[in-house]
Structures are given as C-alpha cells and as structure tokens.
Protein backbone atom coordinates (compact mmCIF):
# COMPACT_ATOMS: atom_id res chain seq x y z
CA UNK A 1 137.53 38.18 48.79
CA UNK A 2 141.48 37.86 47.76
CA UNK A 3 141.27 41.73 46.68
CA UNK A 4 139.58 42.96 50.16
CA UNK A 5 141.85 41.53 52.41
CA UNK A 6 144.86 42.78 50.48
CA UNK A 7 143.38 46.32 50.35
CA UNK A 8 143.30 46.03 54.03
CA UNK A 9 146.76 44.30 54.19
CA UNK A 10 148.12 47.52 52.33
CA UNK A 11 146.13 50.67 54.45
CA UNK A 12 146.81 48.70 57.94
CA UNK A 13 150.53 49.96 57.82
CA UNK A 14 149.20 53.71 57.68
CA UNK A 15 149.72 55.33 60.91
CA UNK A 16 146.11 55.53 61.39
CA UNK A 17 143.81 54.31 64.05
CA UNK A 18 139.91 54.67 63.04
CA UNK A 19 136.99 54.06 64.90
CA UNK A 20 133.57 53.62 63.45
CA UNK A 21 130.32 55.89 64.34
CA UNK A 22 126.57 56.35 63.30
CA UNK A 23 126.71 54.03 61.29
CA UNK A 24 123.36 53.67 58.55
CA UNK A 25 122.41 50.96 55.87
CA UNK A 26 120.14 51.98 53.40
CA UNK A 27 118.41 49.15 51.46
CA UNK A 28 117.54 49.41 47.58
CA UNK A 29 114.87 48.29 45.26
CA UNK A 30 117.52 46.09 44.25
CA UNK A 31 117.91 43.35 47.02
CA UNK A 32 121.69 42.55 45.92
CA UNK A 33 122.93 45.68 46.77
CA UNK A 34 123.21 47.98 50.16
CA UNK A 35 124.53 51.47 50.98
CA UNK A 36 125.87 52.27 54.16
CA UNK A 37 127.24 55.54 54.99
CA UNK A 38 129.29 55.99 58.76
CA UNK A 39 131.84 58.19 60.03
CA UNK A 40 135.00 57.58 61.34
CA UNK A 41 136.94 58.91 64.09
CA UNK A 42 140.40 59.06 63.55
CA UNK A 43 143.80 59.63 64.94
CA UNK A 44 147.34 59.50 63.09
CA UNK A 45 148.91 57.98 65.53
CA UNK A 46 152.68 59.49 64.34
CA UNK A 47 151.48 63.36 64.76
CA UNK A 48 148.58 63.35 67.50
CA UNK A 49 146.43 64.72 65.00
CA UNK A 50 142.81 64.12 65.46
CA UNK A 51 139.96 64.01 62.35
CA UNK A 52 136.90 62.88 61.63
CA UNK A 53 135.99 61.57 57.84
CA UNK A 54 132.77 60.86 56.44
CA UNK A 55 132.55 57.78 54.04
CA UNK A 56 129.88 55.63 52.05
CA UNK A 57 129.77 52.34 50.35
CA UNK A 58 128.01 50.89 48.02
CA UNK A 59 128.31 47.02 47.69
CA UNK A 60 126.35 44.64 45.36
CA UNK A 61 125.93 40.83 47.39
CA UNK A 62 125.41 37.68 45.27
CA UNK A 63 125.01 34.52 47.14
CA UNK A 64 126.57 35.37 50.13
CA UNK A 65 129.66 36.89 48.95
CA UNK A 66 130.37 40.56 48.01
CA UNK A 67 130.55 40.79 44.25
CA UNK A 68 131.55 44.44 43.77
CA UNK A 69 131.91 47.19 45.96
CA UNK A 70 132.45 51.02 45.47
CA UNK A 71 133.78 53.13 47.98
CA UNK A 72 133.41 56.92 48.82
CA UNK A 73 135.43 58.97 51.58
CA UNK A 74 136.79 62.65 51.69
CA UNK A 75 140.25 61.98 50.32
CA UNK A 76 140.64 65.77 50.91
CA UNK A 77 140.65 64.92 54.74
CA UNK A 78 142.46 62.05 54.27
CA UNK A 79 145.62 63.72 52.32
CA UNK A 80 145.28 66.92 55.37
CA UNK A 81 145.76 65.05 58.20
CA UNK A 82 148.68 62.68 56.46
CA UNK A 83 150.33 65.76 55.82
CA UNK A 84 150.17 64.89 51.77
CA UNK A 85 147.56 67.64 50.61
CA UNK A 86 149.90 69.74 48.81
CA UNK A 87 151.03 66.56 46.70
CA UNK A 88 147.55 65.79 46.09
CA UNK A 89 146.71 69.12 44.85
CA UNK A 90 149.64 69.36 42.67
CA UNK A 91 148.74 66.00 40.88
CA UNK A 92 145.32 66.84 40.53
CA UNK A 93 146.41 70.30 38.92
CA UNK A 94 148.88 68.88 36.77
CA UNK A 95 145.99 65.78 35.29
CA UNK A 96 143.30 68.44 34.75
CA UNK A 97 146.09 70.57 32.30
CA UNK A 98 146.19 68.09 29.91
C-alpha cells in the first residue's frame, strides 16, 4: 500500500488533470486477479493541450489487499502531450544500440 500512494504522491505534481471513462473489469479463471482497461481524458493543464490515453491494469488481490499490480498505458501519448517525445525517442534509440 506504502508503494501506491507514493507513486501517486510523485505523478500528482504533473501538470495533468485526468478524468476516467468506459471503464471495464474483466474477471479471470484466477479469482485473485482482475483486468480492467478505461480511458482517460486528459488535459495538461500548463499548455491547454487536450488527449485522450488508453490504459489497462492488471492487479492480483490477496485477502483484501492488492498484492501486485502491472500497469499498461500509451507512454507514446503520454511523452506527446508533455512535450518530452523527442527525449523519449532518443533514449529509446540510444538503449536499443547497444
């Protein structure tokens, strides 16, 4: 639980404002864990620029508390609308040359 809420200590300084939409939760055979894919909405609130990411999560729950969770979003959209594609790009590049 200590390692969620400082993950969302960290991103809640981004200039970011997101809003949730169509939300789905997929069970699995396996009745610890649950996917649930959504979109979000989102405006950067320093530029005005609008977006709208898709995401997904896949968490495993044990006794009431979430044991491990993996998450999936388009960092692509992400790094546009920050303004920090090119930087992404470039680090990518220079990780897949070695």
């Amino acid at each position: 639980m200590e390692a969620i809420k400082k993950y969302f200590a960290a991103i809640s300084v981004y200039p970011m404002k997101l809003k949730m939409r169509d939300m789905v939760v997929h069970e699995t055979s396996d009745p610890e864990v649950v996917v649930a894919e959504w979109d979000y909405d989102g405006l950067v609130t320093t530029t005005g620029k609008t977006f709208r990411v898709s995401n997904i999560t896949v968490t495993r729950v044990r006794n009431g508390k979430i044991v491990a969770s993996r998450d999936y979003h388009n960092h692509a959209v992400l790094a546009a609308v920050m303004g920090r594609l090119p930087s992404v790009v470039e680090a990518m590049s220079k990780s897949s040359a070695r």
